[in-house]
N, C-alpha and C. Protein backbone atom coordinates (compact mmCIF):
# COMPACT_ATOMS: atom_id res chain seq x y z
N UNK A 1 79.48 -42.36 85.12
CA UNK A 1 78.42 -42.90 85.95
C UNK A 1 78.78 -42.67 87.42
N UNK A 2 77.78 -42.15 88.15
CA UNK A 2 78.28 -41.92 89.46
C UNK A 2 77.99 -43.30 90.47
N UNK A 3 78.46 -43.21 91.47
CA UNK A 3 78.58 -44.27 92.28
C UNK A 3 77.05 -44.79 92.84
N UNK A 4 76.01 -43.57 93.06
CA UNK A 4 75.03 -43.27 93.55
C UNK A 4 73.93 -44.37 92.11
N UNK A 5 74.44 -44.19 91.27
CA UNK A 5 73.31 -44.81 89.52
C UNK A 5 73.74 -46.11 90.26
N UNK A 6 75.03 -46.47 90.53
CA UNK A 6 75.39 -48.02 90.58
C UNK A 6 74.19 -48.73 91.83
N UNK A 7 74.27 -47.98 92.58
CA UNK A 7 73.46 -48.25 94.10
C UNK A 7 72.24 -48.39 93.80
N UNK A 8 71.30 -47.56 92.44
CA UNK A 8 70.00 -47.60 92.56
C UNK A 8 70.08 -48.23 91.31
N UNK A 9 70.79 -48.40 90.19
CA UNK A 9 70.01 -49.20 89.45
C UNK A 9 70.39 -50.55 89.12
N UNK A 10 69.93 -51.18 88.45
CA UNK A 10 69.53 -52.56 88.44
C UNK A 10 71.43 -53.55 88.59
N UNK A 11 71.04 -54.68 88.93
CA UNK A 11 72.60 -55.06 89.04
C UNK A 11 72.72 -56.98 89.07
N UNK A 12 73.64 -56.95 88.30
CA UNK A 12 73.85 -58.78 88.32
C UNK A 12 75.43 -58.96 88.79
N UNK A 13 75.27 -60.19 88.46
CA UNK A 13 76.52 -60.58 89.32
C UNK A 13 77.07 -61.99 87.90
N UNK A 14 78.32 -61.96 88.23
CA UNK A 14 79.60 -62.96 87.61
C UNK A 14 80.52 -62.97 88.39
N UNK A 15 80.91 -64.04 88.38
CA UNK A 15 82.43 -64.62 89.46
C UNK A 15 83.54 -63.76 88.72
N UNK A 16 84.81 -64.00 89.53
CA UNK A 16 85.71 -63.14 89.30
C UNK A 16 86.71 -63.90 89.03
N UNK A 17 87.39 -63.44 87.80
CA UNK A 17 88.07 -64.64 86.94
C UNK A 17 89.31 -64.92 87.24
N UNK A 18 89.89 -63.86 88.42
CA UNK A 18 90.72 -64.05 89.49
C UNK A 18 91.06 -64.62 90.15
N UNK A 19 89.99 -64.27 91.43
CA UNK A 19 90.14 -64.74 92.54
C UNK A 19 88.93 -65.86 93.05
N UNK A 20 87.76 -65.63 92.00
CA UNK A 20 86.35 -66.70 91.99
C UNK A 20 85.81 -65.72 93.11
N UNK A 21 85.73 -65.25 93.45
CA UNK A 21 85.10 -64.05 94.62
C UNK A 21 83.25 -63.61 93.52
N UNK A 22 82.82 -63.55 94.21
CA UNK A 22 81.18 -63.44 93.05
C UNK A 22 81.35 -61.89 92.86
N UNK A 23 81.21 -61.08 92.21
CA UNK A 23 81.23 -59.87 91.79
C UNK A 23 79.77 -59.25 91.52
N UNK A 24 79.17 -57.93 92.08
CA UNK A 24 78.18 -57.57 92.01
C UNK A 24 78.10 -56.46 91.07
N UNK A 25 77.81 -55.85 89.54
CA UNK A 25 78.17 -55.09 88.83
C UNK A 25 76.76 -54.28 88.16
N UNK A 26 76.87 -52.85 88.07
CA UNK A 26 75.74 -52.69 87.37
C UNK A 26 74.94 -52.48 85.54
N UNK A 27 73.89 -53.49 85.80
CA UNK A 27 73.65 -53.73 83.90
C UNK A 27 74.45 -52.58 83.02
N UNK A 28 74.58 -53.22 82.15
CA UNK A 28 75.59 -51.97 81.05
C UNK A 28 76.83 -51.83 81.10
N UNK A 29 76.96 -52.69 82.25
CA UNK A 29 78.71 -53.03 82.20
C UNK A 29 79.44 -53.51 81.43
N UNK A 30 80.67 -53.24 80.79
CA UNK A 30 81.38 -54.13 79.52
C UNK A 30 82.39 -55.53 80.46
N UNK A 31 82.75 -54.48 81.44
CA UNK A 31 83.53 -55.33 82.44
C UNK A 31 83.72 -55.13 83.86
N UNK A 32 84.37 -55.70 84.63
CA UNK A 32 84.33 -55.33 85.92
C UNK A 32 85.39 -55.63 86.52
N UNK A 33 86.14 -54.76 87.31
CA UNK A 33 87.56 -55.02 87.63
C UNK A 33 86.99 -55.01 89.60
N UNK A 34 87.80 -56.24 90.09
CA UNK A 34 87.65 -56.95 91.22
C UNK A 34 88.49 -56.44 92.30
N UNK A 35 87.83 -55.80 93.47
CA UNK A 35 88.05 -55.08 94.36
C UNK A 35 89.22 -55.98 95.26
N UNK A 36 88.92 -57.21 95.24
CA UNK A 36 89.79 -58.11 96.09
C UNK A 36 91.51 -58.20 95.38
N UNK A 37 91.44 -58.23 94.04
CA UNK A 37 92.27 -59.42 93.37
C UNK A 37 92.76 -57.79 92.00
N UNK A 38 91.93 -57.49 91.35
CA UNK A 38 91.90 -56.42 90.59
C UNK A 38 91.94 -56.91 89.25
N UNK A 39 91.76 -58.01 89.45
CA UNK A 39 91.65 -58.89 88.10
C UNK A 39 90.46 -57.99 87.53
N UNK A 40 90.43 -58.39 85.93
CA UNK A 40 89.31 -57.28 85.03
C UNK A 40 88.51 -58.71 84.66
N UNK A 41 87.45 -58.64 84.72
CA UNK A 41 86.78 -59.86 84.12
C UNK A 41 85.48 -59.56 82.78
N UNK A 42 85.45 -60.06 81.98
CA UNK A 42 84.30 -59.32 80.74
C UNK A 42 82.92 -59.70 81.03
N UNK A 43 82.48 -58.82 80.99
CA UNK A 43 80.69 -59.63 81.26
C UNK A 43 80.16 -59.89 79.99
N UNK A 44 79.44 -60.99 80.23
CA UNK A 44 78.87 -61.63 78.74
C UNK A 44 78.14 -60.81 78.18
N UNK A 45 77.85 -61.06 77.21
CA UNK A 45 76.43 -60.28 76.06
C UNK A 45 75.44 -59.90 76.98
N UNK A 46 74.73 -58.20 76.48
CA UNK A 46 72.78 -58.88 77.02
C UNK A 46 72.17 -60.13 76.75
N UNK A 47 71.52 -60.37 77.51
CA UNK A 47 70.56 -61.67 76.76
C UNK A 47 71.44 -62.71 77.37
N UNK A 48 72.70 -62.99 77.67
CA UNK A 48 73.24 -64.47 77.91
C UNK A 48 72.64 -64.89 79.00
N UNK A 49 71.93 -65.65 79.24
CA UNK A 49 71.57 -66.60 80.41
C UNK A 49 72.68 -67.11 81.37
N UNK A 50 72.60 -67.13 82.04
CA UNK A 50 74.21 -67.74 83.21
C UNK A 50 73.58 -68.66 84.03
N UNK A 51 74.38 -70.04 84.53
CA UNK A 51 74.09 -70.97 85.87
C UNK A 51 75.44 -70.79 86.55
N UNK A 52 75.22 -71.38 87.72
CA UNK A 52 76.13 -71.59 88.42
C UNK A 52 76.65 -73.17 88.86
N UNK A 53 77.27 -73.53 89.32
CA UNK A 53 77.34 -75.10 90.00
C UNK A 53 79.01 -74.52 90.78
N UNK A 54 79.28 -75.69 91.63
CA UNK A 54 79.96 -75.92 92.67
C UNK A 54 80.83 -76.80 92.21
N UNK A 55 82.21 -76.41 91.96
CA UNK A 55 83.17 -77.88 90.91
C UNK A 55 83.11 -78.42 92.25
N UNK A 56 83.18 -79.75 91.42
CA UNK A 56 83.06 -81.09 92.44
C UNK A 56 84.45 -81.50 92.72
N UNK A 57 85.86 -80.59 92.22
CA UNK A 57 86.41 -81.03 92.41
C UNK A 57 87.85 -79.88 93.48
N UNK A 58 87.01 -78.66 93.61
CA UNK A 58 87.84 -78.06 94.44
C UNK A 58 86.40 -77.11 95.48
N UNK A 59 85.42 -76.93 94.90
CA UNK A 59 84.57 -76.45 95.69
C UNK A 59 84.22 -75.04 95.32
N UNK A 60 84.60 -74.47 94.38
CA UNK A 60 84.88 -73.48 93.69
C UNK A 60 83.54 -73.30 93.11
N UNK A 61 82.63 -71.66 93.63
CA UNK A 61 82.00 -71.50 92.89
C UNK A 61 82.12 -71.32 91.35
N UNK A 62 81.54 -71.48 90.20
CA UNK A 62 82.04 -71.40 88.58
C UNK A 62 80.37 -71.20 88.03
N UNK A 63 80.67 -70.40 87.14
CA UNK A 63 79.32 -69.69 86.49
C UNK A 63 79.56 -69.83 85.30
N UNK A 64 78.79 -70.41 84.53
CA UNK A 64 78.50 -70.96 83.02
C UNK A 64 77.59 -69.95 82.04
N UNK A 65 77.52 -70.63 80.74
CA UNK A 65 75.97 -69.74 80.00
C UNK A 65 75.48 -70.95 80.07
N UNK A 66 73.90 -70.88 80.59
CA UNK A 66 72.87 -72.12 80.61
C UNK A 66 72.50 -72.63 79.28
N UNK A 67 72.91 -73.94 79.46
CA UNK A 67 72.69 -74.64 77.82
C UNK A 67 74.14 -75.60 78.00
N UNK A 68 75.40 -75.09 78.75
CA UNK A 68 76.48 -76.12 78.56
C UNK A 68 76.22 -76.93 79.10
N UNK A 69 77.13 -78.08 78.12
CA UNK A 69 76.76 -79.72 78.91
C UNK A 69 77.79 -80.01 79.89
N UNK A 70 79.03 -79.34 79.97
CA UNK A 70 80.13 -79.29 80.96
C UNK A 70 80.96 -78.19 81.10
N UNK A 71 81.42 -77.81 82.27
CA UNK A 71 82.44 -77.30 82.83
C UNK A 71 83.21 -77.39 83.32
N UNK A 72 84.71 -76.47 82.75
CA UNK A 72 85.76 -77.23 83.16
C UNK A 72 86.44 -75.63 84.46
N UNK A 73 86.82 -76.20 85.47
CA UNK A 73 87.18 -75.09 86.68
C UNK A 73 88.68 -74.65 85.87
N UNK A 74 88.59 -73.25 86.27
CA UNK A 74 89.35 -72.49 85.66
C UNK A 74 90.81 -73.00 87.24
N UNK A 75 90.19 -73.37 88.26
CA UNK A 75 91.28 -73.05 89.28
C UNK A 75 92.13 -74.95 89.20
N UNK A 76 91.15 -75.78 89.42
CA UNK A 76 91.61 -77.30 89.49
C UNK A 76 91.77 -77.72 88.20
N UNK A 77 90.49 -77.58 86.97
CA UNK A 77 90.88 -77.95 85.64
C UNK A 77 89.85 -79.25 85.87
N UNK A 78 88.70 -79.21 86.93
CA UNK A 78 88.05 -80.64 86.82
C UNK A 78 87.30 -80.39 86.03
N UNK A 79 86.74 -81.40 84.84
CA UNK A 79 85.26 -81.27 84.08
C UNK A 79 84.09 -81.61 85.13
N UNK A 80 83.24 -80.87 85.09
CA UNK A 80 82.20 -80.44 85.64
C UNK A 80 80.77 -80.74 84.86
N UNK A 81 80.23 -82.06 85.26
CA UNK A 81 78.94 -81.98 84.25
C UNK A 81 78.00 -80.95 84.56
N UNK A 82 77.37 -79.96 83.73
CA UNK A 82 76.30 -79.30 84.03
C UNK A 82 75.09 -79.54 83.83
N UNK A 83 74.11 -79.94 84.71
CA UNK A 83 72.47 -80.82 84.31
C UNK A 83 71.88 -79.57 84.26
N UNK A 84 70.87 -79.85 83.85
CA UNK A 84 69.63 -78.48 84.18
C UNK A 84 69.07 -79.32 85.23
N UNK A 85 68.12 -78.87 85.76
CA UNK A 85 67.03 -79.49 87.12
C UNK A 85 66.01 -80.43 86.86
N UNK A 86 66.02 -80.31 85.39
CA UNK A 86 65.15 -81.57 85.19
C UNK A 86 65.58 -82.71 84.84
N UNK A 87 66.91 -82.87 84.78
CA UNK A 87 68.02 -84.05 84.40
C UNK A 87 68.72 -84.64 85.84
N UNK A 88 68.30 -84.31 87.11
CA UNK A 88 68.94 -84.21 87.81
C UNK A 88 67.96 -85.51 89.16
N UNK A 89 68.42 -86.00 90.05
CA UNK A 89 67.90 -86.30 91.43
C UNK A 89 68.33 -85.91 92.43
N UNK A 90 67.79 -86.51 93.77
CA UNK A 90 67.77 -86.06 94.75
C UNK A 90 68.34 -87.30 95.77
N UNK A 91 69.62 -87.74 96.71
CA UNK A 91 68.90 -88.99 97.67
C UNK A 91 69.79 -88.70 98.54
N UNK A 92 69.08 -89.23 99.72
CA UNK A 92 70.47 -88.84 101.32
C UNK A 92 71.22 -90.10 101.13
N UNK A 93 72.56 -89.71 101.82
CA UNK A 93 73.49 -90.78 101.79
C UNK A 93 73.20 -92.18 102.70
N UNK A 94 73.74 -93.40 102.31
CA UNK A 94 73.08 -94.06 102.98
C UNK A 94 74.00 -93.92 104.77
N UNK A 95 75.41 -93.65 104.31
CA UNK A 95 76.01 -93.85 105.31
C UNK A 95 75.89 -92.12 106.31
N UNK A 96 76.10 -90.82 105.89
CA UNK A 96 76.70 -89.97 106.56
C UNK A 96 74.70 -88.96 106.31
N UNK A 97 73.88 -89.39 105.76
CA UNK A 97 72.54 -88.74 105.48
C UNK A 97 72.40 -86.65 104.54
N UNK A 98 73.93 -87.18 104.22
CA UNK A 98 73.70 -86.16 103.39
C UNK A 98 73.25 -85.68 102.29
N UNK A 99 72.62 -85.04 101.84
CA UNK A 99 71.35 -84.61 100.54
C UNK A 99 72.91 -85.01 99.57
N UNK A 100 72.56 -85.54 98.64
CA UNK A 100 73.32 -85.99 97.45
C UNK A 100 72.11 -85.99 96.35
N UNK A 101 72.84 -85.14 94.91
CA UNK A 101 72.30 -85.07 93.53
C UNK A 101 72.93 -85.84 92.75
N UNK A 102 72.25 -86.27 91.81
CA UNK A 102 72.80 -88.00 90.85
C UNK A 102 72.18 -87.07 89.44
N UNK A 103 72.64 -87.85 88.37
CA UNK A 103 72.15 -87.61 87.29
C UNK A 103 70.72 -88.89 87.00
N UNK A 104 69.90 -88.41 86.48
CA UNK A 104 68.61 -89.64 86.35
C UNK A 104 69.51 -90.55 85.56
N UNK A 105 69.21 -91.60 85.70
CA UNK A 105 69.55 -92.85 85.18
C UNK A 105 70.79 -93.78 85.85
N UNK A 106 71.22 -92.68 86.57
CA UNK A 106 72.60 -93.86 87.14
C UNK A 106 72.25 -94.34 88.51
N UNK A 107 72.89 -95.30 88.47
CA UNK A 107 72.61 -96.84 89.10
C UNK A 107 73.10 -96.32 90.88
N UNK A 108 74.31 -95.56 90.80
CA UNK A 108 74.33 -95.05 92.49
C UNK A 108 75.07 -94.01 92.39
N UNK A 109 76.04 -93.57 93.76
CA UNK A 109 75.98 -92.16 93.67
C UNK A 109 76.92 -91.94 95.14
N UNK A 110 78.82 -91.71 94.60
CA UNK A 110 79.10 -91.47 95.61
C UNK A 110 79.11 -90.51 96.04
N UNK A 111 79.23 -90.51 97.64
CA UNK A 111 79.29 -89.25 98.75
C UNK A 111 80.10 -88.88 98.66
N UNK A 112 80.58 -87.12 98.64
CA UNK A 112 81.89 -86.31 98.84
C UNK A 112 82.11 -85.97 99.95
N UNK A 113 81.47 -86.24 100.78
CA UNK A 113 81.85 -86.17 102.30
C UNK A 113 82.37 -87.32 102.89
N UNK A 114 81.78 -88.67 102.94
CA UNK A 114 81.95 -89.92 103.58
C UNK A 114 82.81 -90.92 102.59
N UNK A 115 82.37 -90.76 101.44
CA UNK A 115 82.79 -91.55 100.09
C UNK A 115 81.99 -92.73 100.35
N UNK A 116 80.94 -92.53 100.80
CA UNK A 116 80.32 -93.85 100.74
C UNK A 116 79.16 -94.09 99.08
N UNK A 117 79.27 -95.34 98.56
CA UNK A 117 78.45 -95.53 97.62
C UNK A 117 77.20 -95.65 98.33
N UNK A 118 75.88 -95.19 97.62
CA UNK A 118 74.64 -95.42 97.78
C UNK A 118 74.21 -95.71 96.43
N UNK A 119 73.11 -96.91 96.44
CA UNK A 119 72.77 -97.34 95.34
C UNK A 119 71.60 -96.71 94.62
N UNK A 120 71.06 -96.13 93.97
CA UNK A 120 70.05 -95.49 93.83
C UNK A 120 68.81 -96.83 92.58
N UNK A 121 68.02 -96.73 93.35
CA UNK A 121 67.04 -97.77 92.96
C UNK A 121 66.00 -97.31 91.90
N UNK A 122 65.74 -98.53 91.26
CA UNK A 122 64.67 -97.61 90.06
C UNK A 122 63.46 -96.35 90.43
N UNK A 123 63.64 -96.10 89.62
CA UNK A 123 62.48 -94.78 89.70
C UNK A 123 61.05 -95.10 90.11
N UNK A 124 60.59 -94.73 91.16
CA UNK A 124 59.57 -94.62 91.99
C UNK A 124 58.08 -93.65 91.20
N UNK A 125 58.64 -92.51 91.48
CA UNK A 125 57.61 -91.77 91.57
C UNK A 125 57.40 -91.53 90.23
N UNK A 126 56.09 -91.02 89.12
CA UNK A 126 55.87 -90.88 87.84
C UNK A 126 56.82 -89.25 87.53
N UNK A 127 57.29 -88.69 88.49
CA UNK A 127 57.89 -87.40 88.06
C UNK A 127 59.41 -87.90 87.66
N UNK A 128 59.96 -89.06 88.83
CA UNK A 128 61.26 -89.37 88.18
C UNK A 128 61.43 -90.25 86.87
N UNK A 129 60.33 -90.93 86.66
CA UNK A 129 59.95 -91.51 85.37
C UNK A 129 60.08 -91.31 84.31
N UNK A 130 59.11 -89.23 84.11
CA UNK A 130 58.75 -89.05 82.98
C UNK A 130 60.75 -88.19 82.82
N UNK A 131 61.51 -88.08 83.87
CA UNK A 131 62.51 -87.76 83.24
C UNK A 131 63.72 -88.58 82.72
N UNK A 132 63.61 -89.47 82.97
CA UNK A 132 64.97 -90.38 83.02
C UNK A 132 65.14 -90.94 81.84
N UNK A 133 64.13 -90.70 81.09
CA UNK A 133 63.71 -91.12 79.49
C UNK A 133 64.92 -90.45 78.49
């Protein structure tokens, strides 16, 4: 495959099992060896769906197959709950006003910036309603 197919045709991306660096590779790839680190990393099946999230416990981007209920960081070793978006909220902190995500149903929700608790109050609107069920 010449360098020129990679440039024009189609292309996804997986973190690098290395160095966590995001890797840009083109479809039909079995694997992809990492320009930074040279680590070889395997790309999943066609068809696998992938998410991403942010471990909460080193900051580390980490890329999943969509459907897991947790992830654990390959670099810190924190478990990582994974929500989909409809399991999920929204609320600013009370102390430092930073956008903070909660899982529906729990009662508050500390800050990773300030560590301040904010209490998160029953469900308001009929959209946070019909999920928290």
């Amino acid at each position: 495959m010449e360098l020129s197919d990679c440039k024009l045709g189609a292309q996804s991306q997986l973190v690098c099992s290395g160095c966590r660096n995001l890797l840009l590779y083109p479809v039909g790839a079995t694997s992809v060896c990492c320009a930074v680190c040279n680590a070889v990393t395997a790309v999943p099946p066609p068809g696998t769906e992938m998410a991403q999230l942010v471990c909460g416990g080193c900051h580390t981007l980490l890329m999943y197959i969509r459907g897991a209920t947790s992830v654990q960081c390959s670099c810190c070793h924190t478990v990582n709950l994974a929500l989909e978006a409809n399991q999920v909220a929204h609320v600013n902190c009370g102390n430092c006003r930073m956008l903070l995500m909660y899982q529906y149903g729990a009662r508050s929700v500390k800050c990773a910036v300030c560590n301040f608790v904010t209490s998160v109050g029953v469900p308001t609107s009929t959209t946070e309603q019909k999920f928290s069920t």
